[in-house]
N, C-alpha and C. Protein backbone atom coordinates (compact mmCIF):
# COMPACT_ATOMS: atom_id res chain seq x y z
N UNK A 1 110.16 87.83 84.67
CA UNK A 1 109.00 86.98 84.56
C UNK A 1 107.86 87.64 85.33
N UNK A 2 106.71 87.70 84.55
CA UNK A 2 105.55 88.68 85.07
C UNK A 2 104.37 87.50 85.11
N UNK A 3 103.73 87.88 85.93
CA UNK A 3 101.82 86.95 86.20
C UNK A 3 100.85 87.69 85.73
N UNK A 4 100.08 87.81 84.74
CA UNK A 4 99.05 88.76 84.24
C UNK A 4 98.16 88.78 85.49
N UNK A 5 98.02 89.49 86.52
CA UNK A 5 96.96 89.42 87.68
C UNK A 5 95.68 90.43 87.22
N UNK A 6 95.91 90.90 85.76
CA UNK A 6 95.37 92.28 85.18
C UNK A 6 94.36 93.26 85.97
N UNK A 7 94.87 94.41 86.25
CA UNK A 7 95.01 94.75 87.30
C UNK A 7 94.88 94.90 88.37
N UNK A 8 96.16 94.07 88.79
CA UNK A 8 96.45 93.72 89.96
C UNK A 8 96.49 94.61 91.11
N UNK A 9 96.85 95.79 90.87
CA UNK A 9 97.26 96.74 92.03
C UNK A 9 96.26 97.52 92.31
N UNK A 10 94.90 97.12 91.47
CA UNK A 10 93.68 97.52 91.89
C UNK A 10 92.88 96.76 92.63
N UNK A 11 92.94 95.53 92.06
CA UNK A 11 92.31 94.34 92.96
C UNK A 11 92.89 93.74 94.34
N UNK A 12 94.45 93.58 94.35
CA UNK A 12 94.77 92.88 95.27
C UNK A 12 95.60 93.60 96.11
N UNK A 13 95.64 93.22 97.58
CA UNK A 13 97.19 93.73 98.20
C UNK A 13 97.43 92.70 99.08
N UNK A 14 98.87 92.68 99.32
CA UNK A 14 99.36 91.59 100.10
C UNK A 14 100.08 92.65 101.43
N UNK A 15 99.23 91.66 102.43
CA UNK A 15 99.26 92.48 103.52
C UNK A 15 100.13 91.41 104.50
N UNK A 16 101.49 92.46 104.95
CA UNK A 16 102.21 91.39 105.93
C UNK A 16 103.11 92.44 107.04
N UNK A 17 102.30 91.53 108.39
CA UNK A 17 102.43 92.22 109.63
C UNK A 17 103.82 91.45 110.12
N UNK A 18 104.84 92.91 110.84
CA UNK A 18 106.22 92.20 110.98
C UNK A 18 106.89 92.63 111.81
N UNK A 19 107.84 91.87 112.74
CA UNK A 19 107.77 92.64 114.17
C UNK A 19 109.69 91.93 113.86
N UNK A 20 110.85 92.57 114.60
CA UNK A 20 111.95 92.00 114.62
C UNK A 20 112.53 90.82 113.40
N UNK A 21 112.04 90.80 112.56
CA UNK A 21 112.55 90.00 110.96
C UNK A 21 112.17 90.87 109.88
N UNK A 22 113.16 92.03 109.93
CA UNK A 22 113.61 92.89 108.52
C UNK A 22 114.07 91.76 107.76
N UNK A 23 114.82 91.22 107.68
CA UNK A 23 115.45 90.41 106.64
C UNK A 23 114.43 89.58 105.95
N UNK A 24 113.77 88.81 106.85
CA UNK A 24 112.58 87.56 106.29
C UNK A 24 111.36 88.77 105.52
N UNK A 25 111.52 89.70 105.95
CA UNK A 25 110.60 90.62 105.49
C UNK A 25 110.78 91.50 103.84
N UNK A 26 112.20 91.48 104.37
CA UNK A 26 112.54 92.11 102.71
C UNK A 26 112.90 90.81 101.75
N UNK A 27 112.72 89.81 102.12
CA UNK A 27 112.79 88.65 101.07
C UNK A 27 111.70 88.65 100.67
N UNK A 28 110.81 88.69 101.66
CA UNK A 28 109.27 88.48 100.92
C UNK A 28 108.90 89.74 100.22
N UNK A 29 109.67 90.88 100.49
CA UNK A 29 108.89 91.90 99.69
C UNK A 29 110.13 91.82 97.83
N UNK A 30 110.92 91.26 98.12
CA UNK A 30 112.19 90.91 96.90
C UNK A 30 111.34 89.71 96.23
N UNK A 31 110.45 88.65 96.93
CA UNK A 31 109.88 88.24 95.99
C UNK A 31 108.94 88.45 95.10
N UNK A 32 108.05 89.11 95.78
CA UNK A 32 106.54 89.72 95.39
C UNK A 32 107.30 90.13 94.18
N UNK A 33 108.35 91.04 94.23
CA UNK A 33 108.95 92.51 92.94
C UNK A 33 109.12 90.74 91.95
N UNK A 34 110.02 89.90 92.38
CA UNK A 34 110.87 89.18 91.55
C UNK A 34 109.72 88.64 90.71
N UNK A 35 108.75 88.17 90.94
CA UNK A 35 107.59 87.14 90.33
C UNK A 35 106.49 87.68 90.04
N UNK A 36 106.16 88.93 90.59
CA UNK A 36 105.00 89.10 89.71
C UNK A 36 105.60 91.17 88.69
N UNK A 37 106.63 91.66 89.03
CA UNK A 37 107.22 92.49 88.32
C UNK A 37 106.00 93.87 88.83
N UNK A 38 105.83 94.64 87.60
CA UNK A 38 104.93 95.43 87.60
C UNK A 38 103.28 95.17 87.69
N UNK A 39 103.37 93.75 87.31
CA UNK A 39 101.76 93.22 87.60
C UNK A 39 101.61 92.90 88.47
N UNK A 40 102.39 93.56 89.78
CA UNK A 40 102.42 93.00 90.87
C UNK A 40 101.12 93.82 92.06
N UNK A 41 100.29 92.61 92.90
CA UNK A 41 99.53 93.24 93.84
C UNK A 41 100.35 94.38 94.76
N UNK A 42 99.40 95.29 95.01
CA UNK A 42 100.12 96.77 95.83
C UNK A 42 100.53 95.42 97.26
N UNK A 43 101.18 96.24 98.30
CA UNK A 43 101.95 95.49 99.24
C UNK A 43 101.96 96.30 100.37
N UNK A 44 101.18 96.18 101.18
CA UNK A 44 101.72 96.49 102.54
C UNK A 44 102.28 95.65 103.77
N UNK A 45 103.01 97.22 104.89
CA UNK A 45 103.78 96.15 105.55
C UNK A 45 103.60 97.02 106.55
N UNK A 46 103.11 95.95 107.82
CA UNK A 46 102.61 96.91 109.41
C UNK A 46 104.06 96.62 110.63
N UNK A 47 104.49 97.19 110.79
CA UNK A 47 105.72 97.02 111.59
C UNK A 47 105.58 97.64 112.76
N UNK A 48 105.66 96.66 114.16
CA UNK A 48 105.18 97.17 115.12
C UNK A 48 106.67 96.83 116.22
N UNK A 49 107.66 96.49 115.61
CA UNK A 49 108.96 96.55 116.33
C UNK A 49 109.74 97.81 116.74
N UNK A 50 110.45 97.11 117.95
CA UNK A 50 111.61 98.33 118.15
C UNK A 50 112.05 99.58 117.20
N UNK A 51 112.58 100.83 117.24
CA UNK A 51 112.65 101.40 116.35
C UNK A 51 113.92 101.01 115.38
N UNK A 52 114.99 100.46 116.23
CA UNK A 52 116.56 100.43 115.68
C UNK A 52 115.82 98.70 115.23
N UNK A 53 114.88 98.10 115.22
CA UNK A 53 115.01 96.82 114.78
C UNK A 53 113.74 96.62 113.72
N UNK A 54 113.30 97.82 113.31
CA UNK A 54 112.39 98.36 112.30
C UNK A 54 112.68 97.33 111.06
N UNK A 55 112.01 96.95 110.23
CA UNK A 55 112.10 97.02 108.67
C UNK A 55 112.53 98.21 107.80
N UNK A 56 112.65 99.10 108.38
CA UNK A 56 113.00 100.53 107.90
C UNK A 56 114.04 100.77 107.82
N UNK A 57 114.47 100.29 109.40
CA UNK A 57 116.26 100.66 109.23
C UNK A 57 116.93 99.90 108.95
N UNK A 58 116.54 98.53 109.08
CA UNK A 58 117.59 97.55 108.36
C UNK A 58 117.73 97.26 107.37
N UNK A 59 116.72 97.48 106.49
CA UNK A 59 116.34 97.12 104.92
C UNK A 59 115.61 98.12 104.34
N UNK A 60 115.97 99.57 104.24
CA UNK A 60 115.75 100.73 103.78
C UNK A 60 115.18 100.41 102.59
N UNK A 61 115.64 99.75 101.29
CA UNK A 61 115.82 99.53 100.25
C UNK A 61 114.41 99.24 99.93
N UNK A 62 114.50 97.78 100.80
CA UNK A 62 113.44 96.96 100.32
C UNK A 62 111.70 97.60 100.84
N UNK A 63 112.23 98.26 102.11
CA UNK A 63 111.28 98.87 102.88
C UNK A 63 110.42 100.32 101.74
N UNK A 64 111.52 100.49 100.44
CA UNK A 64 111.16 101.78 99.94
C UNK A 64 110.56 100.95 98.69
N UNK A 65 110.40 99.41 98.66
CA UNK A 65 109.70 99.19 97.52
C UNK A 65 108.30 98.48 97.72
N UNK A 66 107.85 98.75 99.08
CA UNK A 66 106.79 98.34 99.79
C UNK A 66 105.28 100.37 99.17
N UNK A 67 104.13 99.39 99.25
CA UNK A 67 103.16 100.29 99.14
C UNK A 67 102.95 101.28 99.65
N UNK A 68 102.92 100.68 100.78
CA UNK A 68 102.34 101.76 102.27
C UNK A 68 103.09 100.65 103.37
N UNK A 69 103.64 101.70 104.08
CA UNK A 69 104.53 101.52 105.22
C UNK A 69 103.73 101.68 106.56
N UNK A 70 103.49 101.09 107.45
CA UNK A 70 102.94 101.31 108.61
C UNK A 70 103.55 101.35 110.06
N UNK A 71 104.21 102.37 110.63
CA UNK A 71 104.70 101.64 111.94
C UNK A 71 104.28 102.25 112.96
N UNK A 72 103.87 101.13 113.99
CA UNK A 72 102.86 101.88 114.95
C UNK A 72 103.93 102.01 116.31
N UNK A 73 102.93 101.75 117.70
CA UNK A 73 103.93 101.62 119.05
C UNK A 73 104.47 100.20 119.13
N UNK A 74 105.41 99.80 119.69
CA UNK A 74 106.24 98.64 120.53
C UNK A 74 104.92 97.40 120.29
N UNK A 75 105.20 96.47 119.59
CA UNK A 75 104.14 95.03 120.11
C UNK A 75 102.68 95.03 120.18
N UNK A 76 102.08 95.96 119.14
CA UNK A 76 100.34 95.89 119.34
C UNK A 76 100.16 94.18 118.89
N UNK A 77 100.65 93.36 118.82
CA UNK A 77 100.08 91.93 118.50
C UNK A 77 99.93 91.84 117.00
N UNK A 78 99.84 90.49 116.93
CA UNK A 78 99.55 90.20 115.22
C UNK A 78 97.72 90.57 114.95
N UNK A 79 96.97 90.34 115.98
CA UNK A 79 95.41 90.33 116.04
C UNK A 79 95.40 92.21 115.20
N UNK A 80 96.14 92.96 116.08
CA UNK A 80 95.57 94.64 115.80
C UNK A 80 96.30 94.84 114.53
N UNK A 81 97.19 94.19 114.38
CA UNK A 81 98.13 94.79 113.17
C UNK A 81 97.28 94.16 111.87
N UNK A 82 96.91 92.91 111.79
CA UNK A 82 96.19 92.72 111.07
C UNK A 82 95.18 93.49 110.36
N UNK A 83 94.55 93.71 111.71
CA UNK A 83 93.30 94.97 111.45
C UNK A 83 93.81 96.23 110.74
N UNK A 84 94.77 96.25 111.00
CA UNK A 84 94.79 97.85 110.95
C UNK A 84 95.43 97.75 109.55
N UNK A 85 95.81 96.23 109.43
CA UNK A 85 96.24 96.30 107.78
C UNK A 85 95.44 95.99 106.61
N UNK A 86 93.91 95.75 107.52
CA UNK A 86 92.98 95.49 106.56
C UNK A 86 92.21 97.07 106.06
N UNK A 87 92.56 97.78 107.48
CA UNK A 87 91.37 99.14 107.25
C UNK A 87 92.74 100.27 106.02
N UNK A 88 93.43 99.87 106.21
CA UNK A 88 94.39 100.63 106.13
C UNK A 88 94.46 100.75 103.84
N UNK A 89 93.76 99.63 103.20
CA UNK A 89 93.82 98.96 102.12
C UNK A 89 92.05 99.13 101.42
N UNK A 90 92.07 99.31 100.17
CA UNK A 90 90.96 99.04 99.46
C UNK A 90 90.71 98.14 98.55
N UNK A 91 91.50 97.64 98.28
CA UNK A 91 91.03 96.31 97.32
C UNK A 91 90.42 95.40 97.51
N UNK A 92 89.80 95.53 96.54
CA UNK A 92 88.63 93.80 97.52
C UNK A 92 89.25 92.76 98.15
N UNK A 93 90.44 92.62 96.95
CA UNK A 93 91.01 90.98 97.56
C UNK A 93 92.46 91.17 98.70
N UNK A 94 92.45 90.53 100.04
CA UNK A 94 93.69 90.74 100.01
C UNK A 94 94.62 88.96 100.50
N UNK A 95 95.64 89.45 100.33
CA UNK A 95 96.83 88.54 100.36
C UNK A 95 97.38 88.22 102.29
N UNK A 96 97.02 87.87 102.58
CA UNK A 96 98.07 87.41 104.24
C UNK A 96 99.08 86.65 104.29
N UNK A 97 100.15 87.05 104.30
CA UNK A 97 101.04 86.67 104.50
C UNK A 97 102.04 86.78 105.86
N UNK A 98 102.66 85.53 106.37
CA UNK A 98 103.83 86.04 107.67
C UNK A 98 104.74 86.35 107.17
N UNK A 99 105.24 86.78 107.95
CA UNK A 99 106.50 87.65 107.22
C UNK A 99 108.21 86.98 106.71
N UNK A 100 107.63 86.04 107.03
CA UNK A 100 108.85 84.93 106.78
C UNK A 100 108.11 83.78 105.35
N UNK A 101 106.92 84.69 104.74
CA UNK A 101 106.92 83.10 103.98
C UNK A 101 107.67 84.04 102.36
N UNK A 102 107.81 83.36 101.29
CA UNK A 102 108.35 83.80 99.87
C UNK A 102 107.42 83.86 98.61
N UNK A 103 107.25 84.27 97.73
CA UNK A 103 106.66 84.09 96.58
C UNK A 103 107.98 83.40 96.05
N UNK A 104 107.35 82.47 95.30
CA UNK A 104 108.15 81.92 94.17
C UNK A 104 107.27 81.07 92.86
N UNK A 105 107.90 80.73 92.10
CA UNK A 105 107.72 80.32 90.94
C UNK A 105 106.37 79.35 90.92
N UNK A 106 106.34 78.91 91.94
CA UNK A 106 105.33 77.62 91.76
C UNK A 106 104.12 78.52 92.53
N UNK A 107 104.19 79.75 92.92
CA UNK A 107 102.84 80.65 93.71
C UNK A 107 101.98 81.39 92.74
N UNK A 108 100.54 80.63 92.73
CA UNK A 108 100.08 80.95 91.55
C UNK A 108 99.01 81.56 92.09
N UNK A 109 99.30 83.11 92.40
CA UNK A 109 98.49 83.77 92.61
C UNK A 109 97.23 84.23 92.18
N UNK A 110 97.50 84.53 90.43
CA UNK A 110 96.66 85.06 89.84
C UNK A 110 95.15 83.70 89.53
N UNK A 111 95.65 82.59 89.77
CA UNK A 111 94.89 81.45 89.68
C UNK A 111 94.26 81.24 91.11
N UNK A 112 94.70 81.81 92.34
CA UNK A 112 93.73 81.75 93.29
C UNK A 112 93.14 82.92 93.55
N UNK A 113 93.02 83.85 92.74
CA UNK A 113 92.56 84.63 92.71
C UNK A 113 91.31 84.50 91.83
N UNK A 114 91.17 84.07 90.88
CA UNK A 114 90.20 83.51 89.53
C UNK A 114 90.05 82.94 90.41
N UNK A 115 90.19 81.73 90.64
CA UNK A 115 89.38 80.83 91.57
C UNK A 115 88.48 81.44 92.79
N UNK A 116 88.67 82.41 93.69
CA UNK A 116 88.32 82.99 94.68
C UNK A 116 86.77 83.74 93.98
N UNK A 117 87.50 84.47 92.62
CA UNK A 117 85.61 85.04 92.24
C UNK A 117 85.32 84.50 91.38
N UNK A 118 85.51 82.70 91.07
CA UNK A 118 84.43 81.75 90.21
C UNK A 118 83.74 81.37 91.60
N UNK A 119 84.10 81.10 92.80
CA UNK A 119 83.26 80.17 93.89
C UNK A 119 82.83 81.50 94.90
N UNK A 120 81.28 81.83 94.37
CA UNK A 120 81.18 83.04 95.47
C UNK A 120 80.30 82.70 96.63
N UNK A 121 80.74 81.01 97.11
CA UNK A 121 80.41 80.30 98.47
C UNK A 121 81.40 80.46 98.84
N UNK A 122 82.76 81.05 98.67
CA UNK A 122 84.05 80.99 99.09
C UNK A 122 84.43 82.60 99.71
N UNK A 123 85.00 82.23 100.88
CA UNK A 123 85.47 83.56 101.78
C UNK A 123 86.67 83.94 101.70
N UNK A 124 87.62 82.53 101.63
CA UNK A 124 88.93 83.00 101.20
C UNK A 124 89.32 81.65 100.76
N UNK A 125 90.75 81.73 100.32
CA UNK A 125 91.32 80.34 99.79
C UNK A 125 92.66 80.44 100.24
N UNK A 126 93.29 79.06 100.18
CA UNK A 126 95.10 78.86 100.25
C UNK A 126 95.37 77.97 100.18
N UNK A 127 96.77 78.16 99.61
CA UNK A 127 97.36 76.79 98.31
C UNK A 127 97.57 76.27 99.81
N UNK A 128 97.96 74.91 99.44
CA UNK A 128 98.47 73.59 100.61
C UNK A 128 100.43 74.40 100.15
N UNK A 129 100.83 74.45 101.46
CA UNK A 129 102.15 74.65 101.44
C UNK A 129 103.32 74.09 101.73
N UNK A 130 102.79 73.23 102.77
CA UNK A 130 103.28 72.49 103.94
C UNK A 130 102.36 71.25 104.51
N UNK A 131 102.87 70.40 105.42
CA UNK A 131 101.76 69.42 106.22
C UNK A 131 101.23 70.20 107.31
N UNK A 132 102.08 71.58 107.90
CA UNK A 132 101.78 71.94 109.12
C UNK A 132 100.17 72.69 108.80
N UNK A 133 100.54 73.46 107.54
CA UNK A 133 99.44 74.28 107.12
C UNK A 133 98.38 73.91 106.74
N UNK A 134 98.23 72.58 106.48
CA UNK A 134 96.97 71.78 105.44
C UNK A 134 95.80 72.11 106.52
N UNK A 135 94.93 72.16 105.37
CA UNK A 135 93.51 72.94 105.86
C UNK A 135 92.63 71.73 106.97
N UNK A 136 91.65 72.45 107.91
CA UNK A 136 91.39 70.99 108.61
C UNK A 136 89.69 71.64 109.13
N UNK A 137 88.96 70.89 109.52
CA UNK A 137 88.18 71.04 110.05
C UNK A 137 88.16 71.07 111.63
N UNK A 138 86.91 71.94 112.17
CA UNK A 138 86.89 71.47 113.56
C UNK A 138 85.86 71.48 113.37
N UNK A 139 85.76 71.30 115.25
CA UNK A 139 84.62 70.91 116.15
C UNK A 139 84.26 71.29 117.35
N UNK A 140 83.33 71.05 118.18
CA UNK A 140 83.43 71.17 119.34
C UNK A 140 83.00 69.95 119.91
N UNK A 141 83.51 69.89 120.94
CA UNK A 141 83.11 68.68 121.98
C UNK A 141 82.94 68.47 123.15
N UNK A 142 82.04 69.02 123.80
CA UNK A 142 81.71 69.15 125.25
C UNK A 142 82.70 70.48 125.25
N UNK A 143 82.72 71.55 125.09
CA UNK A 143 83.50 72.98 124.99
C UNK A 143 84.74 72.82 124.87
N UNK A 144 84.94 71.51 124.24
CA UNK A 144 86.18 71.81 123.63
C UNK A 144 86.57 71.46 122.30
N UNK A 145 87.30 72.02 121.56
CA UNK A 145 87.80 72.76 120.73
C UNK A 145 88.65 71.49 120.09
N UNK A 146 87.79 71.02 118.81
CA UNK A 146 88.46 69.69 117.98
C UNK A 146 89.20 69.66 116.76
N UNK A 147 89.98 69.03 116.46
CA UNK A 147 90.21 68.74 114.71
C UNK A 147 89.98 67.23 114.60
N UNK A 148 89.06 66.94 114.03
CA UNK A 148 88.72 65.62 113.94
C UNK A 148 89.48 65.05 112.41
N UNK A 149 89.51 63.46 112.68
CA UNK A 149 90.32 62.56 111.50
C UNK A 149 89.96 63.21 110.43
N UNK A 150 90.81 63.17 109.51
CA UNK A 150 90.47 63.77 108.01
C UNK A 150 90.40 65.34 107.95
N UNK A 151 91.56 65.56 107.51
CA UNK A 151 91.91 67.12 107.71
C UNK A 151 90.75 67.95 106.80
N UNK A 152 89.87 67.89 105.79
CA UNK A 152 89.16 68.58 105.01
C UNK A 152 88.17 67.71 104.75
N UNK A 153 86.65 68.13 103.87
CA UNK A 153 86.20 67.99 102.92
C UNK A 153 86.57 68.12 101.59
N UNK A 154 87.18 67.16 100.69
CA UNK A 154 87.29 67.71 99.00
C UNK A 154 85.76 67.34 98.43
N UNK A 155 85.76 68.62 97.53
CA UNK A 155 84.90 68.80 96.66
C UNK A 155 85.19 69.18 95.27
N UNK A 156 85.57 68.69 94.20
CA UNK A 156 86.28 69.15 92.87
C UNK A 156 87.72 69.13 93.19
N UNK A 157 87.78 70.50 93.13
CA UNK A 157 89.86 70.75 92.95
C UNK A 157 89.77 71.87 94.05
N UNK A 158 88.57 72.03 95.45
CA UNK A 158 88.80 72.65 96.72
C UNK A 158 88.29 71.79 97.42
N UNK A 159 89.78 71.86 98.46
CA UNK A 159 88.76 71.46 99.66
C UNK A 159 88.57 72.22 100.75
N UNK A 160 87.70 71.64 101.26
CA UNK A 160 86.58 72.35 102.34
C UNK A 160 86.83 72.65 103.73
N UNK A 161 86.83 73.16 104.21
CA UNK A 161 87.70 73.16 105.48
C UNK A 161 87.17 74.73 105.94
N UNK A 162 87.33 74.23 107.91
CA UNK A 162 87.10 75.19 108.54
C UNK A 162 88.18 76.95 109.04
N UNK A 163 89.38 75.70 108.46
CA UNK A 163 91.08 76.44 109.45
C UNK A 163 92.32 76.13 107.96
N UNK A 164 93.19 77.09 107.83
CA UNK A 164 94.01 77.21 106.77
C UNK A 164 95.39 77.84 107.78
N UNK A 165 96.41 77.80 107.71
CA UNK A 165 97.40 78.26 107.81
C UNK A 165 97.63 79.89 107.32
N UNK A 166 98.41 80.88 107.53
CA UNK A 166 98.61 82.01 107.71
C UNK A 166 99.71 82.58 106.32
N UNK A 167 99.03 82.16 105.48
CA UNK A 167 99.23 82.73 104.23
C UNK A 167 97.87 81.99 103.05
N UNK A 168 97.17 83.33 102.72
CA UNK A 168 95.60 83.13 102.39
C UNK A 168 95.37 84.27 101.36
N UNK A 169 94.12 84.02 100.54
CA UNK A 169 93.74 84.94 99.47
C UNK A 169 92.35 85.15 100.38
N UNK A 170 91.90 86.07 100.27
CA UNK A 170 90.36 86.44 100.75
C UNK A 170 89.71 88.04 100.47
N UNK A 171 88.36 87.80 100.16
CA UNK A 171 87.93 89.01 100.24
C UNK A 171 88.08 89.95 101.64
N UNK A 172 88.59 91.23 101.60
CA UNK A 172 88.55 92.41 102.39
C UNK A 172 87.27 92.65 103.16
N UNK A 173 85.81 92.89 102.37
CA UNK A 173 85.05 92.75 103.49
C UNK A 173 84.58 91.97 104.45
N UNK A 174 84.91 90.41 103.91
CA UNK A 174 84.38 89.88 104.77
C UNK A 174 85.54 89.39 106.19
N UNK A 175 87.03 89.58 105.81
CA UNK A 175 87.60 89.65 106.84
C UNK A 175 87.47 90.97 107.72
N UNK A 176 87.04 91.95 107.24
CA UNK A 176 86.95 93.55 108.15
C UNK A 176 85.41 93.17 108.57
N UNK A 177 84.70 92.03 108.33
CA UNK A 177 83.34 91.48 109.02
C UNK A 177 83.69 90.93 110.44
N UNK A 178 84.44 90.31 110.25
CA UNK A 178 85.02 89.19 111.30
C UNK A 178 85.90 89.60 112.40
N UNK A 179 87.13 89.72 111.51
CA UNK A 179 88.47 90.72 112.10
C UNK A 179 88.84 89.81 113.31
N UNK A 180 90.48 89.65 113.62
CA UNK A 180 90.71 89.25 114.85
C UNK A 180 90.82 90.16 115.96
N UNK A 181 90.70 89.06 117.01
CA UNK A 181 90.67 90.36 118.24
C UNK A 181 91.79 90.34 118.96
N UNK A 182 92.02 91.48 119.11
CA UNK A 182 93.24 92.37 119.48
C UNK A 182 93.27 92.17 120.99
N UNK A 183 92.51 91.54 121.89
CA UNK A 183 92.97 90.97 123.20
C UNK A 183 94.34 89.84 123.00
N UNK A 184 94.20 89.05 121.78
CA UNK A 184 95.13 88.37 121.37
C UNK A 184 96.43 88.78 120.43
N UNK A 185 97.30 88.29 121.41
CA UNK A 185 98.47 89.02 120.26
C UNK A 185 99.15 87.93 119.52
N UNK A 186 98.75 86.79 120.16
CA UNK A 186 99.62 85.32 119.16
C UNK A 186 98.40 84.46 119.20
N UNK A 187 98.57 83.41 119.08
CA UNK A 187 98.40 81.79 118.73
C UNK A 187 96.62 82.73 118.40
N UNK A 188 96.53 83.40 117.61
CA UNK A 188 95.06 84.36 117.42
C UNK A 188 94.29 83.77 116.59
N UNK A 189 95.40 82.74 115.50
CA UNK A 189 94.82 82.12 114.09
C UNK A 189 93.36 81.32 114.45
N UNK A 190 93.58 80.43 115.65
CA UNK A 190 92.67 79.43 115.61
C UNK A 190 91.41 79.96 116.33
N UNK A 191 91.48 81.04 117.09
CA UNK A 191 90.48 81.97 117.28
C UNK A 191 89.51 82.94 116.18
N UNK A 192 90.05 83.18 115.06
CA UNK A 192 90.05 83.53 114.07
C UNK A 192 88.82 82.82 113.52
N UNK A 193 89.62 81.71 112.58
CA UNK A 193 89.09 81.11 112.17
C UNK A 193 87.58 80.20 112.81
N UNK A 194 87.64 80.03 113.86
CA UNK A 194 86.36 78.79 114.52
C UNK A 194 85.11 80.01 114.48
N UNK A 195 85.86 81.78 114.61
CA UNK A 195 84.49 82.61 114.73
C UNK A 195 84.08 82.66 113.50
């Protein structure tokens, strides 16, 4: 079963940074192959783990059906790996993914992708996956840092929102505009996003 993304491996890559979960890693790269086949977006994968706890050595296989392979020193953070998986890629659009999430049947890529260059007020997009992930707005409030009642703005069939969860479609330049910062090696998302 194939997704016409037509061509895909020019436009898109799915970029997923992965530290100690070879396994969760080669599922997600077994899905990408399973669901979208040869029309599938190119795929990279930044691996900044141990050497014996690599994606490389545990899942050779899956590791040899990945785009471009990246492995840097011990723990540069999710903030640098990111980066370096954005500079590292040319396609306009790319894919973020953690390394534990799946493609499957109901991931309709090639439709948030169309969607992404009909709305060119739009920076990036992502399906609702979960309750944890649902998109939300903030705020500030006396310097601190809000999500106020009512997780979004809807407008049509998007809604509006400041903050999305960590699997996203977006244009390449304007995240290599932004970029997270690499002082942060975790909880980086919500820093991310409010800049």
């Amino acid at each position: 079963m194939t997704n016409n993304l037509s061509n895909a491996r020019s436009q898109a890559t799915f970029c997923i940074k992965t530290i100690h979960r070879p396994q969760c890693c080669a599922a997600l790269v077994r899905s990408i192959h399973q669901y979208y086949g040869e029309d599938r977006p190119l795929i990279h994968v930044l691996d900044d783990g141990k050497p014996e706890l690599r994606f490389s050595a545990i899942c050779p296989d899956e590791a040899a059906m990945v785009d471009q392979l990246i492995e840097t020193e011990y723990d540069i953070g999710l903030s640098a790996g990111r980066n370096r998986l954005l500079d590292a890629g040319d396609t306009p659009v790319v894919v973020f993914a953690d390394d534990d999430h799946l493609v499957t049947a109901k991931t309709r890529l090639s439709k948030l992708i169309r969607k992404l260059n009909q709305h060119h007020d739009l920076d990036l997009l992502a399906a609702l996956s979960n309750q944890q992930e649902r998109p939300k707005l903030l705020r500030v409030d006396d310097k601190t840092l809000r999500i106020p009642r009512g997780y979004y703005k809807k407008r049509g069939s998007i809604c509006w929102c400041h903050y999305v969860g960590n699997c996203f479609v977006a244009y390449r330049d304007i995240l290599q505009a932004i970029r997270w910062d690499e002082s942060l090696k975790v909880e980086e998302h919500w820093d991310f996003f409010w800049r």
